[in-house]
Protein backbone atom coordinates (compact mmCIF):
# COMPACT_ATOMS: atom_id res chain seq x y z
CA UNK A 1 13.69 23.37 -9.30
CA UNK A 2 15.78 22.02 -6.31
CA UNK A 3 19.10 24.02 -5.68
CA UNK A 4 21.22 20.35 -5.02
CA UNK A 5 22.02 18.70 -8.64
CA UNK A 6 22.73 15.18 -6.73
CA UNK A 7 19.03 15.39 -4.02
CA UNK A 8 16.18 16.17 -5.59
CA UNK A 9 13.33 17.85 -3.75
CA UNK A 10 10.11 15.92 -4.21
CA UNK A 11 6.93 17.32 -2.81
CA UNK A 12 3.94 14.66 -1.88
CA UNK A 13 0.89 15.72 -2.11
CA UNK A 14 -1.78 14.10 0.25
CA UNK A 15 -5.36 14.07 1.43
CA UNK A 16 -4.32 12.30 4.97
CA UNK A 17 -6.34 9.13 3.81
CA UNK A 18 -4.53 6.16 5.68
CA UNK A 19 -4.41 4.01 2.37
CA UNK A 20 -3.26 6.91 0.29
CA UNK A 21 -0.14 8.18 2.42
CA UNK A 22 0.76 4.31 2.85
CA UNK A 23 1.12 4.75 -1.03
CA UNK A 24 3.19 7.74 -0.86
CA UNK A 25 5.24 6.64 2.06
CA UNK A 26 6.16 3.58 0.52
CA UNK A 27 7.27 5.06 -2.63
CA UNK A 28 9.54 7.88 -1.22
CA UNK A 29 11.18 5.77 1.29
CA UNK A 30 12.74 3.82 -2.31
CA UNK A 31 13.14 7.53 -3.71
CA UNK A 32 14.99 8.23 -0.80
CA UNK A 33 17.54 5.23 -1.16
CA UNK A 34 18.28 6.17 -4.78
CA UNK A 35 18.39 9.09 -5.18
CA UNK A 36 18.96 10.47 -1.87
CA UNK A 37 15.92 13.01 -2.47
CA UNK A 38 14.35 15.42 0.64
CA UNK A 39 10.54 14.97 1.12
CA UNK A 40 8.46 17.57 1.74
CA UNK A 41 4.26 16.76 2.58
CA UNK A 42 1.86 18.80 1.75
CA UNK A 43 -1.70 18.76 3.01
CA UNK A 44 -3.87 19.27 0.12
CA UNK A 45 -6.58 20.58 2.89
CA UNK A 46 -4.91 23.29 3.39
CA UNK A 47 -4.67 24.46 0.04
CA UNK A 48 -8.30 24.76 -1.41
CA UNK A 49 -8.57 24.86 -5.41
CA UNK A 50 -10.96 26.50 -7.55
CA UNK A 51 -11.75 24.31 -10.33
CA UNK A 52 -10.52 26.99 -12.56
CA UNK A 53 -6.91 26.99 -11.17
CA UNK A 54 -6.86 23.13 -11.65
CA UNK A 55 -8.09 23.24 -15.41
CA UNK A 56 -5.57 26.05 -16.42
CA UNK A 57 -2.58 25.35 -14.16
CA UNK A 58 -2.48 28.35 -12.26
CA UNK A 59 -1.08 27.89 -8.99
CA UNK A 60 -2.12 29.03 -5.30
CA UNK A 61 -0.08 30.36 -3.35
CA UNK A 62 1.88 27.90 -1.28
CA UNK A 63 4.64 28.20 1.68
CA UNK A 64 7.00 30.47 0.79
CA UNK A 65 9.30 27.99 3.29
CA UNK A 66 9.18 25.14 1.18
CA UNK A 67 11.83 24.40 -1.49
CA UNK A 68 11.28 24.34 -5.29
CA UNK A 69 10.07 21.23 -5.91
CA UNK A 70 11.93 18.85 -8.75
CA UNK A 71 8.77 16.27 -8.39
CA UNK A 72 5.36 16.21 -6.94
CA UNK A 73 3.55 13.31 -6.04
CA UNK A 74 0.14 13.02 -5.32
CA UNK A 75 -2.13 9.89 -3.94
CA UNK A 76 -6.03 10.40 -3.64
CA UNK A 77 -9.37 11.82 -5.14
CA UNK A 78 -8.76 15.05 -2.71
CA UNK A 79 -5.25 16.18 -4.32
CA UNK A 80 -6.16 15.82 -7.65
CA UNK A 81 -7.37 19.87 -8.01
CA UNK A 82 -4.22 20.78 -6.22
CA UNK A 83 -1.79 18.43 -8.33
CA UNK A 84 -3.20 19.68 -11.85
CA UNK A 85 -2.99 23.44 -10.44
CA UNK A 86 0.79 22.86 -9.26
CA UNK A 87 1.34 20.98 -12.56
CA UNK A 88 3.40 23.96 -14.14
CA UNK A 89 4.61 25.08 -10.94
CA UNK A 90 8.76 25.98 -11.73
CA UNK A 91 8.74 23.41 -14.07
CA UNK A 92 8.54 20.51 -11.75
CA UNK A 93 7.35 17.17 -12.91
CA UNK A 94 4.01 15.87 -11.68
CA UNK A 95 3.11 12.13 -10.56
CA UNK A 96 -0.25 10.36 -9.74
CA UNK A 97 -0.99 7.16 -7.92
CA UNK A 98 -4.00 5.08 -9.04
CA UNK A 99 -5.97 6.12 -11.90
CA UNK A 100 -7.21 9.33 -11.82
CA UNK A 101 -10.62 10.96 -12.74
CA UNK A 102 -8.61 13.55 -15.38
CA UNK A 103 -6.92 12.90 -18.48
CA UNK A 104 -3.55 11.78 -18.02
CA UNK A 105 -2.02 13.60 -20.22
CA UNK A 106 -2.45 15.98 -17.74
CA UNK A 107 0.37 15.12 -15.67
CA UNK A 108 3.78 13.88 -16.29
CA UNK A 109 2.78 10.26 -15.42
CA UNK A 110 1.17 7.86 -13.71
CA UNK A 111 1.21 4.71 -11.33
CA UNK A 112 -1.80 2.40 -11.56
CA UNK A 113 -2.92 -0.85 -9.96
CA UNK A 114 -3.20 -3.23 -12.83
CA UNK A 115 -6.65 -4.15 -11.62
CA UNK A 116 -7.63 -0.73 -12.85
CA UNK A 117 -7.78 -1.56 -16.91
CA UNK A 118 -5.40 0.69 -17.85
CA UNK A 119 -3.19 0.70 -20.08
CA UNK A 120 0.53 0.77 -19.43
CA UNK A 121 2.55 3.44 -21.35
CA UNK A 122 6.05 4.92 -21.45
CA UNK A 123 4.42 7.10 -18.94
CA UNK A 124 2.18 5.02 -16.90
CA UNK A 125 3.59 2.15 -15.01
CA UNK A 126 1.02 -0.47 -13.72
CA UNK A 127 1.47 -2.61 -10.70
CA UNK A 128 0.31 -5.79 -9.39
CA UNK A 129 -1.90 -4.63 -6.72
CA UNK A 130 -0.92 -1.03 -4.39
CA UNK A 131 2.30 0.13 -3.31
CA UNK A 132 2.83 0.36 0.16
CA UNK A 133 5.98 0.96 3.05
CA UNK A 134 6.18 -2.29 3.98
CA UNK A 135 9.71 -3.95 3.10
CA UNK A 136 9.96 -7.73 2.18
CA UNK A 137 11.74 -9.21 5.49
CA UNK A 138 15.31 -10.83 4.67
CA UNK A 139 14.12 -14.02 6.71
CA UNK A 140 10.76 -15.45 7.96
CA UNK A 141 11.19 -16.54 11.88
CA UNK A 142 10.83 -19.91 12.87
CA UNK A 143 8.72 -19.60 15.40
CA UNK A 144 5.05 -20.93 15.12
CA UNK A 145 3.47 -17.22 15.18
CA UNK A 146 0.56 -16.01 13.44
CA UNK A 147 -1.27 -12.85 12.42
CA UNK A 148 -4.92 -12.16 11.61
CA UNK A 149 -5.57 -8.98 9.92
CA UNK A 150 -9.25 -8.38 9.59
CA UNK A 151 -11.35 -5.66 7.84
CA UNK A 152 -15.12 -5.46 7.01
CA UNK A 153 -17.64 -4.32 4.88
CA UNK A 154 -16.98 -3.07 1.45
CA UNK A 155 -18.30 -2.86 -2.12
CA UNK A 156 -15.59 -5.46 -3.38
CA UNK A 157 -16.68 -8.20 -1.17
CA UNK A 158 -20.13 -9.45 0.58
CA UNK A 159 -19.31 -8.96 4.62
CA UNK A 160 -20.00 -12.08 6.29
CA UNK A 161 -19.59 -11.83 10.23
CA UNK A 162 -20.19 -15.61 10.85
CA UNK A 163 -17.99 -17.10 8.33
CA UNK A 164 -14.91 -14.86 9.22
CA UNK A 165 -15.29 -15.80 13.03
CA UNK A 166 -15.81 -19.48 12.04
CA UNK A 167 -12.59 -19.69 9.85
CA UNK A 168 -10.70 -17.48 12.98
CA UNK A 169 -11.67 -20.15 15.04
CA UNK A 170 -11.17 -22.79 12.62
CA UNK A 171 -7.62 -21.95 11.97
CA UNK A 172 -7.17 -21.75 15.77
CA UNK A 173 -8.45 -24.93 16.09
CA UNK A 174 -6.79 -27.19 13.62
CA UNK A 175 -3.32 -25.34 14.73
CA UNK A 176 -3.32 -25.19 18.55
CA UNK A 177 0.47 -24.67 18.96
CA UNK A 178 0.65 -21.48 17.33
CA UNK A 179 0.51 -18.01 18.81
CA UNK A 180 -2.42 -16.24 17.15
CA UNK A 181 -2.02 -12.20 16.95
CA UNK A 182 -5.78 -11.25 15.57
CA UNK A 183 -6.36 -7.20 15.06
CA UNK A 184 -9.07 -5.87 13.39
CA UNK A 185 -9.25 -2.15 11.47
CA UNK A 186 -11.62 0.64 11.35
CA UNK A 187 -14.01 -0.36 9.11
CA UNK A 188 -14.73 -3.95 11.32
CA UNK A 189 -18.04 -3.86 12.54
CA UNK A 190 -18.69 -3.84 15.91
CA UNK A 191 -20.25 -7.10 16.50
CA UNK A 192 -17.18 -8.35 14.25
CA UNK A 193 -14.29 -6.84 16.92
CA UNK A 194 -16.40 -8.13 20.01
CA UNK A 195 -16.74 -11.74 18.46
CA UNK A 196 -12.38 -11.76 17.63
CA UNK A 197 -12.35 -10.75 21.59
CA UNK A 198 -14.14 -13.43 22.83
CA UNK A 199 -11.15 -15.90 21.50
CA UNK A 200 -8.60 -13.89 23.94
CA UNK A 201 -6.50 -16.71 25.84
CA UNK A 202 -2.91 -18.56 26.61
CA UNK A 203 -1.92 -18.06 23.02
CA UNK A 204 -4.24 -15.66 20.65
CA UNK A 205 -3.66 -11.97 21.83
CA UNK A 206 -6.68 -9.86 20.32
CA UNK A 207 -5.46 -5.99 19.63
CA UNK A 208 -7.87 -3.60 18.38
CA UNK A 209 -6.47 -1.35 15.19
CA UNK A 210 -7.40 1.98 17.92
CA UNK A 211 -4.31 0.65 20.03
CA UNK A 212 -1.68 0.14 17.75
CA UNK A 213 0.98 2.66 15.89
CA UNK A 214 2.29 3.39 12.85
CA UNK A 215 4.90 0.38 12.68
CA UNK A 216 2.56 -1.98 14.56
CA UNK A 217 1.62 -4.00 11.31
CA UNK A 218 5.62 -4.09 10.17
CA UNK A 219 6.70 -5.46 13.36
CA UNK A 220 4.23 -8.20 13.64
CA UNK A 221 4.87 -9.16 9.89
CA UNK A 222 8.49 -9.34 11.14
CA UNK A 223 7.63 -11.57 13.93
CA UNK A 224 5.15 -13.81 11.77
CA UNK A 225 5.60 -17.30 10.01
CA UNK A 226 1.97 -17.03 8.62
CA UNK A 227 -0.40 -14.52 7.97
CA UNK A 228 -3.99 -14.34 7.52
CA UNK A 229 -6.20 -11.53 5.95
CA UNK A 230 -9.65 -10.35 4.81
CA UNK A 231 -9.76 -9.94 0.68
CA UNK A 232 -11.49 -6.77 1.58
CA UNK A 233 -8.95 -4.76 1.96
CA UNK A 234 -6.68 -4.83 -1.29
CA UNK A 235 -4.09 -2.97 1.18
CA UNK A 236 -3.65 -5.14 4.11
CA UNK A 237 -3.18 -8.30 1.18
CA UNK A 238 -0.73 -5.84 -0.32
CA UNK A 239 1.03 -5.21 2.81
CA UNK A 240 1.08 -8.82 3.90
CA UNK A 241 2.40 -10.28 0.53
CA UNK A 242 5.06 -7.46 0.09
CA UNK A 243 6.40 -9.03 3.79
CA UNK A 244 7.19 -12.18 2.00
CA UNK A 245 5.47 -14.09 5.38
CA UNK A 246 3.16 -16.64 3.66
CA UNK A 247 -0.17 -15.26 3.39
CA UNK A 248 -3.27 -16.72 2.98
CA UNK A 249 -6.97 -15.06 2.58
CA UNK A 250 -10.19 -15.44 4.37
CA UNK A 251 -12.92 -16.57 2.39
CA UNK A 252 -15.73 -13.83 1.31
CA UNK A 253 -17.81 -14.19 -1.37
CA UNK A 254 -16.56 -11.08 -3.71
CA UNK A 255 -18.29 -8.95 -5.96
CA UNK A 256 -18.79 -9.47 -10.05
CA UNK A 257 -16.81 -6.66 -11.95
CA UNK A 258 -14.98 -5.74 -8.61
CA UNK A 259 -11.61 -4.23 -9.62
CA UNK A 260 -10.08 -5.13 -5.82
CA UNK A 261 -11.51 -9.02 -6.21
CA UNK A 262 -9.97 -9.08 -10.01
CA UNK A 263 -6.60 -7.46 -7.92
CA UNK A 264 -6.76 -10.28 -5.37
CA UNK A 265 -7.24 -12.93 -7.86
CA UNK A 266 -4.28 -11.56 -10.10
CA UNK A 267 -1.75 -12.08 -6.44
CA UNK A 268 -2.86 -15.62 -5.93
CA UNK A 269 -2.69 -16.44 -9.87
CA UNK A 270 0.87 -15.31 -9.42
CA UNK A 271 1.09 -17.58 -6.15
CA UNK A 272 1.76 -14.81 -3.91
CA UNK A 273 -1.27 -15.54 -1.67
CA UNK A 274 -2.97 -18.53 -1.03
CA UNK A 275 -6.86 -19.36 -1.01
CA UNK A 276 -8.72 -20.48 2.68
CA UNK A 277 -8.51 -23.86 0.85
CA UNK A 278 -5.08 -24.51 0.74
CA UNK A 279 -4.48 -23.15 4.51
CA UNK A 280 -1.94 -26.35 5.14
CA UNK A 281 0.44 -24.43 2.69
CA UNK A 282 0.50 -21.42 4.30
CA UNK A 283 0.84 -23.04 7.48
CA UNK A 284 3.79 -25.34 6.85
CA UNK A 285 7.32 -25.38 7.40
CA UNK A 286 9.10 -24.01 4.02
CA UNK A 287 11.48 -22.41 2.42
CA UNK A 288 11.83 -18.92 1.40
CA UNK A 289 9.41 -17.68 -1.62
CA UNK A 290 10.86 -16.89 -4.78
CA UNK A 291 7.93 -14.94 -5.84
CA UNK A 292 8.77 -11.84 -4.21
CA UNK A 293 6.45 -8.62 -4.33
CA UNK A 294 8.23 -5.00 -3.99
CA UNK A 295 5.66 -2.36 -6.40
CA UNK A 296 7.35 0.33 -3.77
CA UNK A 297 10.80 -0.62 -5.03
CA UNK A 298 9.96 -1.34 -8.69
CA UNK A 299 7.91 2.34 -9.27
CA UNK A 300 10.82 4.33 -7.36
CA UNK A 301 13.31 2.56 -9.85
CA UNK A 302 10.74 3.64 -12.98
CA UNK A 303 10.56 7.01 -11.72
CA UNK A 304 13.85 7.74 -11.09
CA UNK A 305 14.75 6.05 -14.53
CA UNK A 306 12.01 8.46 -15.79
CA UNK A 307 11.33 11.78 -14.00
CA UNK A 308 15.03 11.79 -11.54
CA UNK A 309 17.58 11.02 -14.03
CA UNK A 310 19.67 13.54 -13.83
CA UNK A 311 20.29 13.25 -9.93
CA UNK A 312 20.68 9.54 -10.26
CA UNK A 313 25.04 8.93 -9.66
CA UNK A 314 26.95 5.92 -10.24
CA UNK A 315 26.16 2.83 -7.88
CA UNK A 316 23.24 4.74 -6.10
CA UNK A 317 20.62 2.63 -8.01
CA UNK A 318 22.43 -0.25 -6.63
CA UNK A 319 21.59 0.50 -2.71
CA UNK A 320 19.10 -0.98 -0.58
C-alpha cells in the first residue's frame, strides 16, 4: 500500500493505445485534484503475462523503483492479463475502463460506456459515452471560429469520402465569415486528407493530425465557438462535447447494432450534440449550455467515494 495516509499511489496500467491513455489521463488528472494522489504508468508491453499468472493472480515481477500501489487502473484489451495478474498485488484495489473480456468480479470494479449493455452496479459505474482529459471551458469565445475534426473508416459507421467533403464545403459555404480550423486523424484516408487540403485559403487553415501535439485538440476547443466532427470516432464527439463548444456531427450513415452509433445517439438524445440537420443551432450566437458533460470528473468522484476513501480530507472533494 502507499506509505502517505493523505496521497494515494495509483498505478495506470496502459497498452499506449491513443484512445485508451486519453481514458486514463482524463481520469487521474480528477484523481489528482481530490485526492492529491501520485501517478505512476506502467507499460503493460513491458511486462508480458502468461495466461496462467492472469487466471490465478500471481504477479510478475515489476520495478522494484515503483511505490506500492493503493489503486491500479487499467484501459485496453492489452492490460487486461497484466491487471488480473497484479489484482492481489499488496492488497491494492484494481480498476477497468470499458467492459472487459473477463468476469468482473475479477477486479474491484469497473467503468463502462453505457453504450456497452451493461449493467450498472455498486461496483460498476456506466457513463454516457468515454472519459477523456479534456476539461469543459469556463466560457465559449466570441469570436466566429470553427473546428472540423475528421476521422474515417470504421465498423460503426459506412465511410463516405464525398459526402464528408461536400458537407466541409457546405458548412464553409453557407458561413463565409468564420475561420474554419479542419484536421483530420490517422485513420482518414488518404484521398480524404488531400480533398480537406484542397479548401486551404484566407480563412480555413487545414492541419494534418501528424503535425499537431498533445494539447493541440484542447487549445483549439478553447479557441472555438463551434465544432464539427465525424460520428466515427466516439472519442473525438466525446472530447468535443466534454468542451462545452457547441458541437454538431457530420452525417454518415451508421451501422445496425453498432454500440458507438447507439453511444452517439444517446449524446444528442440528451442534446449534447446536434445532428448535420440542425447546423443553424450549432452555428448561432447563444448562451452557455446547461447540459454539461464531465464522465472524467463524475468517475474520479465514484472512485474516490469507492476505492480512495480513506485519503479523501475535508473540503478536498470540493476543489477544481
Amino acid at each position: 500500500m502507499g506509505t502517505d495516509a493523505q496521497a494515494p499511489v495509483i498505478w495506470l496500467v496502459t497498452d499506449n493505445k491513443p484512445g485508451h491513455k486519453n481514458q486514463l489521463k482524463g481520469l487521474i488528472n480528477r484523481l489528482r485534484v481530490l485526492t492529491g494522489a501520485s501517478q505512476y504508468w506502467i507499460n503493460a508491453t513491458e511486462y508480458p503475462v502468461p495466461l496462467w499468472r492472469a487466471l490465478l493472480g500471481v504477479a510478475p515481477a515489476m520495478d522494484a523503483t515503483l511505490p506500492g500501489p493503493d489503486l491500479i487502473i487499467a484501459a485496453g484489451t492489452g492490460t487486461h492479463r497484466l491487471l488480473l495478474a497484479l489484482r492481489r498485488y499488496r492488497k491494492a484495489k484494481t480498476l477497468v475502463l470499458m467492459k472487459p473480456g473477463f468476469p468482473l468480479g475479477w477486479v474491484n470494479g469497473a467503468i463502462i460506456p453505457a453504450h456497452d449493455g451493461v449493467k450498472a452496479s455498486r461496483n460498476t459505474l456506466l457513463t454516457e459515452g468515454v472519459i477523456n482529459a479534456v476539461t469543459p471551458l469556463a466560457r465559449l469565445t466570441s469570436k466566429p471560429e470553427a473546428l472540423v475534426l475528421v476521422g474515417g473508416p470504421s465498423q460503426h459507421y459506412d465511410w463516405d469520402d464525398d459526402a464528408i467533403a461536400s458537407q466541409v464545403s457546405d458548412l464553409i459555404a453557407r458561413y463565409p465569415q468564420w475561420r474554419w480550423t479542419i484536421s483530420d486523424s490517422r485513420r482518414t484516408p488518404a484521398i480524404t486528407s488531400e480533398r480537406l487540403a484542397e479548401l486551404q485559403g484566407l480563412k480555413i487553415s487545414v492541419v494534418q493530425h501528424s503535425r499537431t501535439h498533445d494539447d493541440w485538440l484542447s487549445h483549439q476547443l478553447a479557441a472555438s465557438r463551434a465544432v464539427w466532427v465525424t460520428p466515427d470516432s466516439i472519442s473525438m464527439v466525446c472530447e468535443a462535447a466534454t468542451s462545452g463548444v457547441p458541437t454538431g456531427l457530420l452525417n454518415l450513415n451508421a451501422h445496425s447494432n453498432s454500440r458507438v452509433a447507439s453511444g452517439v445517439k444517446r449524446l444528442a438524445e440528451r442534446g449534447l450534440v446536434a445532428h448535420w440537420a440542425d447546423h443553424a443551432s450549432v452555428m448561432a450566437e447563444q448562451a452557455e449550455k446547461h447540459d454539461r458533460l464531465w464522465e472524467a470528473d463524475r468517475a474520479a468522484r465514484w472512485v474516490a467515494d469507492n476505492y480512495l476513501a480513506a485519503f479523501q480530507t475535508p473540503g478536498k472533494e470540493a476543489r477544481q
